[in-house]
N, C-alpha and C. Protein backbone atom coordinates (compact mmCIF):
# COMPACT_ATOMS: atom_id res chain seq x y z
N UNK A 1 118.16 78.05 56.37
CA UNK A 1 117.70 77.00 55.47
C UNK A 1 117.97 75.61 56.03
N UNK A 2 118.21 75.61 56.95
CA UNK A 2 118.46 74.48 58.09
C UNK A 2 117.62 73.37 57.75
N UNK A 3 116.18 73.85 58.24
CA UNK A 3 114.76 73.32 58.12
C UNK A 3 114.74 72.58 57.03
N UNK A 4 114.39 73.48 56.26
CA UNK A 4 114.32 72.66 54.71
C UNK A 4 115.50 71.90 54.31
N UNK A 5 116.73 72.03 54.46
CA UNK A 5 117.70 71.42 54.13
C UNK A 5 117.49 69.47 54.88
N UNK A 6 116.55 69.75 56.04
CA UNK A 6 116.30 68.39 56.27
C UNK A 6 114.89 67.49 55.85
N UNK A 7 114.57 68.64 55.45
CA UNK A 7 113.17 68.35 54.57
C UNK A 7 113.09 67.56 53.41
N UNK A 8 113.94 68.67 52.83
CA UNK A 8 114.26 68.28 51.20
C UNK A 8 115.47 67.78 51.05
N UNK A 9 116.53 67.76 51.96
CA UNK A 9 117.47 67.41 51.49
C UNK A 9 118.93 68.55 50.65
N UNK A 10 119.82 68.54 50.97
CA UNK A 10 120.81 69.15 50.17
C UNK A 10 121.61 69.23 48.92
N UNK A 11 121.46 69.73 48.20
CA UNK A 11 121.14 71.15 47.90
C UNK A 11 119.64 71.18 47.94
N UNK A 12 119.18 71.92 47.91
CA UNK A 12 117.39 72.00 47.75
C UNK A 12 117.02 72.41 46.33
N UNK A 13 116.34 71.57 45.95
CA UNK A 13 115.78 71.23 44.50
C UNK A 13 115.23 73.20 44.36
N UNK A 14 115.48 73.39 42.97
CA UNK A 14 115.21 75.31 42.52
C UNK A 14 113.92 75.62 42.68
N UNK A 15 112.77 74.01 42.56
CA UNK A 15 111.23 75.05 43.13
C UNK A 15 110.76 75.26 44.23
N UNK A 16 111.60 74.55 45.46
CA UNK A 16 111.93 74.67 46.34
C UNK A 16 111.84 75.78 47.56
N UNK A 17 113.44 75.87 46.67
CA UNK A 17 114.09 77.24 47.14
C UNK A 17 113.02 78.26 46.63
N UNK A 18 112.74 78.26 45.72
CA UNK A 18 112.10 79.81 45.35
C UNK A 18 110.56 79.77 45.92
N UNK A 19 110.33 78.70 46.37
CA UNK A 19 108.74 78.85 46.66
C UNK A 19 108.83 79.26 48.18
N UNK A 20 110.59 78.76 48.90
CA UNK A 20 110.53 79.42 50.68
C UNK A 20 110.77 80.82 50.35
N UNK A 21 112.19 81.27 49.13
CA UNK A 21 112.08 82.88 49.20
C UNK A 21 110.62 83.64 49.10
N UNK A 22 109.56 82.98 48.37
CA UNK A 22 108.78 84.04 47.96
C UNK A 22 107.55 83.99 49.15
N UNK A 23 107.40 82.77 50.32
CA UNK A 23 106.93 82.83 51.57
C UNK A 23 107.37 83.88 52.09
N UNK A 24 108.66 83.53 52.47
CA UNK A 24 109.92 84.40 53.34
C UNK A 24 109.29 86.02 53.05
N UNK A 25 109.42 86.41 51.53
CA UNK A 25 109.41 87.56 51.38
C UNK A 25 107.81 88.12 51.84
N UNK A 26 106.48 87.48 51.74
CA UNK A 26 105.61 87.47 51.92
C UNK A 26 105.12 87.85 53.53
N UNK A 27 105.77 86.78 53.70
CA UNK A 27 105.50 86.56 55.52
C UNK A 27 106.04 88.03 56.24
N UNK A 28 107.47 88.44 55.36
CA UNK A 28 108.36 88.99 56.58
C UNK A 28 107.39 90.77 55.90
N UNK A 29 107.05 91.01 54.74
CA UNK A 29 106.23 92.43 54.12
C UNK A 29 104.94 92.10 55.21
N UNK A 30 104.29 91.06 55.21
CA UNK A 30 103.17 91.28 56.23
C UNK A 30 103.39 91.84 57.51
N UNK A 31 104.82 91.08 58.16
CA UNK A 31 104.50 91.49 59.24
C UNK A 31 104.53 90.44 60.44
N UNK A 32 104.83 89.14 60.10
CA UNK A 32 104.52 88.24 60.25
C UNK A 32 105.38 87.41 61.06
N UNK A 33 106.45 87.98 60.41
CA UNK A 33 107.57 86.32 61.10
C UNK A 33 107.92 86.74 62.51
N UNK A 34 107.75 87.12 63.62
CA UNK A 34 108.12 87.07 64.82
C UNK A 34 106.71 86.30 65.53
N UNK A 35 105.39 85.92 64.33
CA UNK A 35 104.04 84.92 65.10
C UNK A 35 104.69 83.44 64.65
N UNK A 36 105.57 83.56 63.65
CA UNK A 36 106.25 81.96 62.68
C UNK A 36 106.89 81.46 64.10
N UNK A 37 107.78 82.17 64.58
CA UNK A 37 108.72 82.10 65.30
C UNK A 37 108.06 81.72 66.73
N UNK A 38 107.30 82.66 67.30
CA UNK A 38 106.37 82.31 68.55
C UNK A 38 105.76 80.51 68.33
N UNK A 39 105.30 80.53 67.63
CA UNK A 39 104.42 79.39 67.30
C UNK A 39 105.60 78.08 67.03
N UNK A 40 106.38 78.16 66.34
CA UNK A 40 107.75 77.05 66.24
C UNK A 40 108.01 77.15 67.69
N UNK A 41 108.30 77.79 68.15
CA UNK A 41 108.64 77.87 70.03
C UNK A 41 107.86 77.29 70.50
N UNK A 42 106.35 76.90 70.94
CA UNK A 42 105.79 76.53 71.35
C UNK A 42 105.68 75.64 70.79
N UNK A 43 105.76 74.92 69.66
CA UNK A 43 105.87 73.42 69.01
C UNK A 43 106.97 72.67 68.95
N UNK A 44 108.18 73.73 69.27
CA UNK A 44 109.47 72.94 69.99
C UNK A 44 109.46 72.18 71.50
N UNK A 45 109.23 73.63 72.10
CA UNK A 45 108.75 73.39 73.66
C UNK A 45 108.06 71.94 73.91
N UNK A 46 107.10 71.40 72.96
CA UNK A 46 106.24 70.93 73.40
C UNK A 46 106.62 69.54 72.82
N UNK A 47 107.65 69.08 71.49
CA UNK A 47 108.04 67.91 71.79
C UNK A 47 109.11 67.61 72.17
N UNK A 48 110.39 68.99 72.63
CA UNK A 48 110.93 68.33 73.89
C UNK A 48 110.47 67.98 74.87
N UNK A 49 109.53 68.74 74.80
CA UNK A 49 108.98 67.70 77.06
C UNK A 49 108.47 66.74 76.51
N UNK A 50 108.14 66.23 75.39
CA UNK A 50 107.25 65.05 75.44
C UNK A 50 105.71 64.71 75.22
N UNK A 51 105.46 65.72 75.12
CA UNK A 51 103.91 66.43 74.37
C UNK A 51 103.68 66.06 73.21
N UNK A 52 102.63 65.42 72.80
CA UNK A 52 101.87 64.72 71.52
C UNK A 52 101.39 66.02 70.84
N UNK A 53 102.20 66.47 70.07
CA UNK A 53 101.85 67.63 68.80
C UNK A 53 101.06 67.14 67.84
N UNK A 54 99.77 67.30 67.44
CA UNK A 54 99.28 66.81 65.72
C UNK A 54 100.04 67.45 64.56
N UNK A 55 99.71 66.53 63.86
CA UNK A 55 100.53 67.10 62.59
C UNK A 55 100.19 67.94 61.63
N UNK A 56 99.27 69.00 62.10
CA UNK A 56 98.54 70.33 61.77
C UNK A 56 97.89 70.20 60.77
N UNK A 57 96.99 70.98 60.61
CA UNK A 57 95.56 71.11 59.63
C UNK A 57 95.07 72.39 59.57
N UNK A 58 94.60 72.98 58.79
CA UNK A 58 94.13 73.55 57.81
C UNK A 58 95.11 74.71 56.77
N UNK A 59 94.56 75.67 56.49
CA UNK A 59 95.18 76.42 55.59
C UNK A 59 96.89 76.32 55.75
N UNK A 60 97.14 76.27 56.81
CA UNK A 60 98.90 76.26 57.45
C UNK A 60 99.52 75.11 56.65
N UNK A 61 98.92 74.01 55.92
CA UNK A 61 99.53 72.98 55.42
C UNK A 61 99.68 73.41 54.33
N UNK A 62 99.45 74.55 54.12
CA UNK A 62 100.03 74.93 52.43
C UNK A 62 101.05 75.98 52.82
N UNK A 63 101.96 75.97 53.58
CA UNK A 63 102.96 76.87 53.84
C UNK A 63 103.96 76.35 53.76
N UNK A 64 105.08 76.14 52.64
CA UNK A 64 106.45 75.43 53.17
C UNK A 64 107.14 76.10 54.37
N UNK A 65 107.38 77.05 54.36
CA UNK A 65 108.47 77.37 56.05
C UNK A 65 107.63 76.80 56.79
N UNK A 66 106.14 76.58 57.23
CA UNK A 66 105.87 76.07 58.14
C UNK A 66 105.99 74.41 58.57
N UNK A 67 106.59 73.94 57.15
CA UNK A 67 106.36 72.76 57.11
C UNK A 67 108.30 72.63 57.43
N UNK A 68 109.07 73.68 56.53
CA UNK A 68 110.69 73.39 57.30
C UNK A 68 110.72 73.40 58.82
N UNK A 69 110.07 74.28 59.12
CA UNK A 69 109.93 75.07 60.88
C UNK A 69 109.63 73.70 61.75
N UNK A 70 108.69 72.77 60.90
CA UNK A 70 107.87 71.84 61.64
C UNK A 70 106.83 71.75 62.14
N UNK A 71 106.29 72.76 61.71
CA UNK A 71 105.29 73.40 62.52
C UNK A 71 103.92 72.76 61.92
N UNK A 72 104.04 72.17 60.66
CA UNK A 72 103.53 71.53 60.15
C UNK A 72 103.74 69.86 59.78
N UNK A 73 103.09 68.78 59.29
CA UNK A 73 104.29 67.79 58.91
C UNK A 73 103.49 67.32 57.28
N UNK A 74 103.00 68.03 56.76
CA UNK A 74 102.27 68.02 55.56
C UNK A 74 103.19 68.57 54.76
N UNK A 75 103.65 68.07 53.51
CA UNK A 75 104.60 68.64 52.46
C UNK A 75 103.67 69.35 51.53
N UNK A 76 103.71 70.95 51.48
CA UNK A 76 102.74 71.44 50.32
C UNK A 76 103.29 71.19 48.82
N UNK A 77 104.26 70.83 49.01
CA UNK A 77 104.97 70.94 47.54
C UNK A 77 104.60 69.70 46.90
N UNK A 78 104.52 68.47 47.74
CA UNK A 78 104.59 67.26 47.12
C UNK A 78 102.86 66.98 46.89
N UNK A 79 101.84 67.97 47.69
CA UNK A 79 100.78 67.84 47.36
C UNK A 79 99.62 69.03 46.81
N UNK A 80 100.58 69.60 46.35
CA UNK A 80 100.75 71.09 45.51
C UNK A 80 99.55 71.62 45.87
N UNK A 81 99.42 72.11 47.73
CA UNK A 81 98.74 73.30 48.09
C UNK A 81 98.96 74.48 47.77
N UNK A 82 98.20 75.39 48.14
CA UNK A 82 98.21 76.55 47.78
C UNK A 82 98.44 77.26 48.93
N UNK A 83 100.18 78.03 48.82
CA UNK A 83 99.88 79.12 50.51
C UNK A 83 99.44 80.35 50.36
N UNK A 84 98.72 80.39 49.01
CA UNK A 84 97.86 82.31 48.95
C UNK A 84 95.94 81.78 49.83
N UNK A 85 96.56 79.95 50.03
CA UNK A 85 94.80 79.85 51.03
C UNK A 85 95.17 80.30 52.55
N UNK A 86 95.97 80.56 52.43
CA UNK A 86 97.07 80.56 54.20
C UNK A 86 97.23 81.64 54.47
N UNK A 87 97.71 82.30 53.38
CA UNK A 87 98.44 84.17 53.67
C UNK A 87 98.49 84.64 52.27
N UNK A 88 97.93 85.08 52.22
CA UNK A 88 97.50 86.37 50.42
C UNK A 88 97.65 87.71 51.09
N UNK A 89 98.70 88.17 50.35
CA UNK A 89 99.42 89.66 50.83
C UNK A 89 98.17 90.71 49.82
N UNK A 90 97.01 89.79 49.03
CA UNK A 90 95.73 91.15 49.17
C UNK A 90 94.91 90.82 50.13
N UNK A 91 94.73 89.89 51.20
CA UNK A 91 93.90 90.27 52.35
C UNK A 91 94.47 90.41 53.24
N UNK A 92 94.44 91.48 54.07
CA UNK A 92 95.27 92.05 54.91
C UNK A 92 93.92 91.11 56.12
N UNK A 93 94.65 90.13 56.66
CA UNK A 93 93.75 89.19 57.93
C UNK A 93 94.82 88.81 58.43
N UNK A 94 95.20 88.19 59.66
CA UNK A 94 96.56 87.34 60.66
C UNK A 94 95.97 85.74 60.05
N UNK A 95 97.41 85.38 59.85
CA UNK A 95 97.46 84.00 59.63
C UNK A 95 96.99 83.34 60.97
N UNK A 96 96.30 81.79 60.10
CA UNK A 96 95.90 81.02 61.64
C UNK A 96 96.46 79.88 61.66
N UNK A 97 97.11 79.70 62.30
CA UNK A 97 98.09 77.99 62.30
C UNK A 97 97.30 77.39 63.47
N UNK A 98 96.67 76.19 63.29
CA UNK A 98 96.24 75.61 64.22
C UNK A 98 96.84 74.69 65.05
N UNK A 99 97.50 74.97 66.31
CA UNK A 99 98.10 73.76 66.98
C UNK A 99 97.18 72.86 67.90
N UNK A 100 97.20 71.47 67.90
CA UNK A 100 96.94 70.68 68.28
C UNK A 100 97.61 70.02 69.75
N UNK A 101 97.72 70.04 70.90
CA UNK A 101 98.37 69.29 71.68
C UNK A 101 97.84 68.56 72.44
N UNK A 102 98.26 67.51 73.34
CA UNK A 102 97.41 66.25 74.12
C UNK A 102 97.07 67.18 75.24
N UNK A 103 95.45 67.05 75.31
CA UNK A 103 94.90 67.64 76.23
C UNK A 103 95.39 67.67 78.13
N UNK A 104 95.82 66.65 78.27
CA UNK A 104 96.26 66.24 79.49
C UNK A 104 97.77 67.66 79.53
N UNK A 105 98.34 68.09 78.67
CA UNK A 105 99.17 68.69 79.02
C UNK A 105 98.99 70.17 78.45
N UNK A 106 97.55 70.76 78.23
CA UNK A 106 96.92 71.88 78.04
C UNK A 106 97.74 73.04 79.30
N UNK A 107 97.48 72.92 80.39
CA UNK A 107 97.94 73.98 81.48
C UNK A 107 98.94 73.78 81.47
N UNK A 108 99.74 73.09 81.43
CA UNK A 108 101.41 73.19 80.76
C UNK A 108 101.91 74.19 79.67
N UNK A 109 101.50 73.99 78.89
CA UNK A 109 101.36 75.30 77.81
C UNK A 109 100.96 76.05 77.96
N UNK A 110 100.14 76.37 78.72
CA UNK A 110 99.68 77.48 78.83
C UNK A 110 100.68 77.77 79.93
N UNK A 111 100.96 77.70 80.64
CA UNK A 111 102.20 77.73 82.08
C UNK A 111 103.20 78.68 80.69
N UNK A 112 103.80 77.45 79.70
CA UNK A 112 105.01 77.74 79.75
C UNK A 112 105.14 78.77 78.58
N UNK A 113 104.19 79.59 77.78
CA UNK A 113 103.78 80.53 77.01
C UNK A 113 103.66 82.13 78.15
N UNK A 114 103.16 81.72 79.18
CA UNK A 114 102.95 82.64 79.96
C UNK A 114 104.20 83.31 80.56
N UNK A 115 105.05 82.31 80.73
CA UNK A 115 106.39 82.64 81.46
C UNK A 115 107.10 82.78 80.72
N UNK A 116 107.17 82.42 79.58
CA UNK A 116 108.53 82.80 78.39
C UNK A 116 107.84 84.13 77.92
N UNK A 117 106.41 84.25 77.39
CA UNK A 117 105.95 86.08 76.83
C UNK A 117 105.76 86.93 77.68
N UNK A 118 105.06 86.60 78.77
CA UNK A 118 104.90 87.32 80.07
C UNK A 118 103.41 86.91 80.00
N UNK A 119 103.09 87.22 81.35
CA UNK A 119 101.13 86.56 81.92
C UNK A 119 100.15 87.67 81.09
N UNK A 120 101.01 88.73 81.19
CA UNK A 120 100.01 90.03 80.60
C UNK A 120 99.76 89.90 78.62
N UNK A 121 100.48 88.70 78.47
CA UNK A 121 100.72 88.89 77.11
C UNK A 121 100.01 87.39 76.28
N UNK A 122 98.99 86.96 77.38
CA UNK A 122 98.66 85.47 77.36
C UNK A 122 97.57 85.27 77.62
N UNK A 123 96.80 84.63 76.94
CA UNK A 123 95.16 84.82 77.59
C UNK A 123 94.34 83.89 76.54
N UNK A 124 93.13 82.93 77.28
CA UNK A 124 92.21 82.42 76.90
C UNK A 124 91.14 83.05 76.05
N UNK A 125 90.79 82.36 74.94
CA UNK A 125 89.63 82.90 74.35
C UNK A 125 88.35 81.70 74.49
N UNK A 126 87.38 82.28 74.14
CA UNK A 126 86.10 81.20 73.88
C UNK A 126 85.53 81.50 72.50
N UNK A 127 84.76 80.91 72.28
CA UNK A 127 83.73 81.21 70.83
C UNK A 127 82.25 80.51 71.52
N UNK A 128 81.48 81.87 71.44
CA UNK A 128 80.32 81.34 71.35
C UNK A 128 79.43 81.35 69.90
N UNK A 129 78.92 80.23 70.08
CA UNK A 129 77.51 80.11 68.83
C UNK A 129 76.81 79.93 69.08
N UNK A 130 75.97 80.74 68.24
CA UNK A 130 74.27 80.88 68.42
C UNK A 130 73.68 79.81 66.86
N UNK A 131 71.87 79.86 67.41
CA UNK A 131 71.51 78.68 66.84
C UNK A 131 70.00 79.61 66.15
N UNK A 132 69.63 79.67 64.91
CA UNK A 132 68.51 80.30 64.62
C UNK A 132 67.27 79.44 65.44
N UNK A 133 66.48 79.98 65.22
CA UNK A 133 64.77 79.87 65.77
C UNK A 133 64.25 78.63 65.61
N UNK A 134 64.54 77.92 64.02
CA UNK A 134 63.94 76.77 63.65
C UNK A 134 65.01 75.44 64.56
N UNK A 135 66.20 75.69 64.17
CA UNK A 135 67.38 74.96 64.70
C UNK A 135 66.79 74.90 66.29
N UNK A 136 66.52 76.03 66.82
CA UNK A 136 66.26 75.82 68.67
C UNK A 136 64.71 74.91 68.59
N UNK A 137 63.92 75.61 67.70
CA UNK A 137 62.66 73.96 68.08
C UNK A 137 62.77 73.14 67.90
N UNK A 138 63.80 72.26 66.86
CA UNK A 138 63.90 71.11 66.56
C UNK A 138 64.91 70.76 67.90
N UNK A 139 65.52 71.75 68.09
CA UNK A 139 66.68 70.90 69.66
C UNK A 139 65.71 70.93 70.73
N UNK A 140 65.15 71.82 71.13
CA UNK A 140 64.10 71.53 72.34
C UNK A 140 62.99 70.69 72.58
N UNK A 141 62.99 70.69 70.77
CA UNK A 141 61.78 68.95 71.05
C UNK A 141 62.65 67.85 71.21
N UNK A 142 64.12 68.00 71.04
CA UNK A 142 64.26 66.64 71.15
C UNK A 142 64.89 66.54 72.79
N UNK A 143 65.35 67.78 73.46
CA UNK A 143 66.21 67.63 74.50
C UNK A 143 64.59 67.43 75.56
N UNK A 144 63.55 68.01 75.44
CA UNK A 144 62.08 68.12 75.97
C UNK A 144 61.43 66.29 75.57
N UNK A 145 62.10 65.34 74.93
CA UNK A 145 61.69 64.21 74.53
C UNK A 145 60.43 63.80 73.62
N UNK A 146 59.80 64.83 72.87
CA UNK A 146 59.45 64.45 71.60
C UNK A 146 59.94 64.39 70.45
N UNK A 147 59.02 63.42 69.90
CA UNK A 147 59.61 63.01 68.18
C UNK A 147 60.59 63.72 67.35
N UNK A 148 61.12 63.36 67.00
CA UNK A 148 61.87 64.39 65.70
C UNK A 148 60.72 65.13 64.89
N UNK A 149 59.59 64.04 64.80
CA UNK A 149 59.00 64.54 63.72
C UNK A 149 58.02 66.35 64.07
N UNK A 150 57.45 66.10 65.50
CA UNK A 150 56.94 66.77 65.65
C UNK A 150 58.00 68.15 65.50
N UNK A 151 59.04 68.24 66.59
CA UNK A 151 60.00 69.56 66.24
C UNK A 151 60.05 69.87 64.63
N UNK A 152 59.98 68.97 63.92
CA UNK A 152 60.48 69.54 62.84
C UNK A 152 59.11 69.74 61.99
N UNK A 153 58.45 69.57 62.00
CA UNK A 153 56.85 70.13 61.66
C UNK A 153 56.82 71.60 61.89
N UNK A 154 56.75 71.61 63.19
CA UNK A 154 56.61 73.14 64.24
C UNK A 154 57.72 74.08 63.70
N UNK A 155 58.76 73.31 63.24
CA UNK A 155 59.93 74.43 62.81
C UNK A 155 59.64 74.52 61.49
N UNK A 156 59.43 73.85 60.75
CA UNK A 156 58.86 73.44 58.93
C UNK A 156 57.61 75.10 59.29
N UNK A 157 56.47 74.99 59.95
CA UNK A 157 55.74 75.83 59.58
C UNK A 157 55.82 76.92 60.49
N UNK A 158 57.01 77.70 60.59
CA UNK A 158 56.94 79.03 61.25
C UNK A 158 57.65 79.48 59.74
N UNK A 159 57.33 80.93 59.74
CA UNK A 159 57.70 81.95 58.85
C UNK A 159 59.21 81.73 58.36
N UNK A 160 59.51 82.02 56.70
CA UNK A 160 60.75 82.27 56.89
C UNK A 160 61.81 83.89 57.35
N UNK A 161 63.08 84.03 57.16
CA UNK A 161 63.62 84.92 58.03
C UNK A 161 63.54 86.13 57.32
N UNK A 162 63.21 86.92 57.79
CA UNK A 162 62.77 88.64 57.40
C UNK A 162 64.22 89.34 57.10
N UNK A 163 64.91 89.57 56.00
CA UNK A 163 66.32 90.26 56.24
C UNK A 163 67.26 89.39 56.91
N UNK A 164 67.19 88.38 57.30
CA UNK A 164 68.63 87.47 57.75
C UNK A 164 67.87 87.04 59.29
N UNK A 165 66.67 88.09 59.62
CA UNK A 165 66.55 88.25 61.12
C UNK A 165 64.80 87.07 61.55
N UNK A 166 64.88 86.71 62.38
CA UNK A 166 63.26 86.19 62.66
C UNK A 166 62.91 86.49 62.99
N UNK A 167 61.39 86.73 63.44
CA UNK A 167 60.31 87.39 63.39
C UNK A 167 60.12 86.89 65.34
N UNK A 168 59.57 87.84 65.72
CA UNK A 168 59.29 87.51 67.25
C UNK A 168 58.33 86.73 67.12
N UNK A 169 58.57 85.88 68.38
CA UNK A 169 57.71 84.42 68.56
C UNK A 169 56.24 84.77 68.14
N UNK A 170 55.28 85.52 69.07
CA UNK A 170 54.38 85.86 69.12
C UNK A 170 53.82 86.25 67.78
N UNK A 171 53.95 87.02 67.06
CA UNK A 171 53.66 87.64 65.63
C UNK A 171 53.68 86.16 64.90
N UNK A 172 54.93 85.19 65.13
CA UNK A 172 55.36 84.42 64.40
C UNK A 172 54.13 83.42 64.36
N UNK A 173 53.90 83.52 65.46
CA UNK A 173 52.95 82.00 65.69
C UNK A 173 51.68 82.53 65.35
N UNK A 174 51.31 83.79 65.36
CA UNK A 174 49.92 84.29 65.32
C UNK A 174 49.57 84.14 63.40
N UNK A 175 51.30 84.62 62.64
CA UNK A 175 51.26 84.16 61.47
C UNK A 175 50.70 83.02 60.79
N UNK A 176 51.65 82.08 61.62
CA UNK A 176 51.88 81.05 60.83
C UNK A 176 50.67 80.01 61.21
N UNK A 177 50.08 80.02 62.27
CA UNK A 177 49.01 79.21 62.91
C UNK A 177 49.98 77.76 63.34
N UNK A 178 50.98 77.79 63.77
CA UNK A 178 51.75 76.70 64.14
C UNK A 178 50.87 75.67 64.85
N UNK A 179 50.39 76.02 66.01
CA UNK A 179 49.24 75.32 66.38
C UNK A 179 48.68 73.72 65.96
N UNK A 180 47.96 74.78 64.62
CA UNK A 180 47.01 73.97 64.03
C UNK A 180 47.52 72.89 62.95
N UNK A 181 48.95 72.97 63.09
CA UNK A 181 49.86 71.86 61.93
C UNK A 181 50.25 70.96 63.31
N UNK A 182 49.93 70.93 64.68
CA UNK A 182 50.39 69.82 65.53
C UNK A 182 50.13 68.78 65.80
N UNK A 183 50.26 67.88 65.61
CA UNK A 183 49.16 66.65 66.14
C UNK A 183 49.99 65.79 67.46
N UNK A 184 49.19 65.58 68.09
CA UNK A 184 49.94 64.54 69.46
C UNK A 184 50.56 63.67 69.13
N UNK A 185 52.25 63.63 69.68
CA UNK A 185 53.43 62.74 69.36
C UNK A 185 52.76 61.80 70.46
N UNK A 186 52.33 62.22 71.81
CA UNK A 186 52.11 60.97 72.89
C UNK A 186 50.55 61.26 73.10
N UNK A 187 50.35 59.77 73.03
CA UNK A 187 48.93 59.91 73.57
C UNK A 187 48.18 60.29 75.02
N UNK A 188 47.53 60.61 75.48
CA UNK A 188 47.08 60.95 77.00
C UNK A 188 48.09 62.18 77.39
N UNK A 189 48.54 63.27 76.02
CA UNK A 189 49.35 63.96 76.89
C UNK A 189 48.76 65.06 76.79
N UNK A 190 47.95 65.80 77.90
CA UNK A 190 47.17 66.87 78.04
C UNK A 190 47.63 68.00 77.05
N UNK A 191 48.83 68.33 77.30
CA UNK A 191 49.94 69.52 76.47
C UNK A 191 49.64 69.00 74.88
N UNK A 192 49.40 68.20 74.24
CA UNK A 192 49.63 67.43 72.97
C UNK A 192 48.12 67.98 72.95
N UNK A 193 47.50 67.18 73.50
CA UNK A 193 45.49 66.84 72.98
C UNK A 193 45.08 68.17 73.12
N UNK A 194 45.61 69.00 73.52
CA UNK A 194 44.59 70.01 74.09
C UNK A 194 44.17 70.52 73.08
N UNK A 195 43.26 71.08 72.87
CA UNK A 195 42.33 71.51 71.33
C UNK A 195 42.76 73.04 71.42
N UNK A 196 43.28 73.40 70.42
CA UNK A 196 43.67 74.88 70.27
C UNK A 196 42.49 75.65 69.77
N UNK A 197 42.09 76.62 70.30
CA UNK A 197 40.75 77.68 70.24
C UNK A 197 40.82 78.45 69.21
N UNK A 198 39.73 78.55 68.96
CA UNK A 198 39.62 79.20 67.42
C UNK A 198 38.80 80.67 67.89
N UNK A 199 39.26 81.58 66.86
CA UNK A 199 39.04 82.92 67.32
C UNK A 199 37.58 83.06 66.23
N UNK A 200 36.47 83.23 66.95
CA UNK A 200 35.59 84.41 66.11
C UNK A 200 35.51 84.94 64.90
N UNK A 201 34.88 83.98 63.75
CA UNK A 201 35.04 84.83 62.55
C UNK A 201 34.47 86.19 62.37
């Protein structure tokens, strides 16, 4: 009770105390407190050397131990978050504490995570995102240097999504007659003017 004792002060006020026991008890039934502990390590580590820590954000700011630990610098109590948005012992998911550090000292941490857990126990992730059908014509007209308006015409009149999913280009356009909703953003531009052919009634 170290933490909190410099938090709050000594003795620690009774809603306090009972709001770290009933974390405590929470955290430690999940499963949890040896990631509390990893993560305070690496946010120690990092303003003894001198490393610009943020003062954390999202769901983690409604955790008091994380906020005794330091791991946070947001008081949930004084701004009466909620830590069942953080860790609710009915969804069985891993808590996510987001740390923040000054980019310039990124491979440092990562160095010094690797050598205190071991290399095999340490590793980069990515996130990729994808962009639906309408979202990619409106970006390719603009990264391709026409109008906003036109991309978003061309994306305005293609089909909407079948089951969550879109419809292949071809079918799509044969649908929708995209075509014939275009009009030339630039003048003299062959690709723009060209007269789209009409099929045989």
């Amino acid at each position: 009770m170290k933490g909190a004792a410099e938090r709050y002060g000594a003795p620690l006020p009774a809603a306090v105390s009972e709001r770290i026991e009933y974390e405590l008890g929470v955290i430690g039934t999940m499963g949890f407190s040896a990631y509390f502990l990893v993560v305070w390590d690496l946010i120690a580590h990092a303003r003894g050397s001198g490393i610009r820590v943020g003062p954390g954000r999202g769901s983690a700011a409604g955790c008091c131990v994380a906020y005794c630990l330091r791991i946070v610098d947001l008081d949930p109590i004084r701004h009466d978050l909620l830590f069942e948005r953080f860790l609710n012992p009915g969804r069985k998911q891993m808590p996510d504490i987001d740390m923040d550090f000054d980019e310039r000292h990124r491979g440092e941490m990562i160095r010094y995570a690797a050598e205190r857990y071991g290399w095999d126990r340490v590793a980069q992730i990515v996130t990729f995102s994808t962009i639906k059908a309408r979202a990619a014509v409106r970006d390719g007209a603009r990264v391709l240097g026409y109008p906003y308006a036109l991309g978003d015409r061309v994306a305005k009149a293609m089909p909407p999504l079948v089951m969550g999913r879109t419809r292949r280009c071809g079918r799509a356009s044969r649908k929708a007659r995209v075509s014939r909703t275009v009009s030339s953003p630039r003048p003299g531009c062959a690709r723009c003017t060209r007269p789209t052919p009409r099929r045989a009634a």
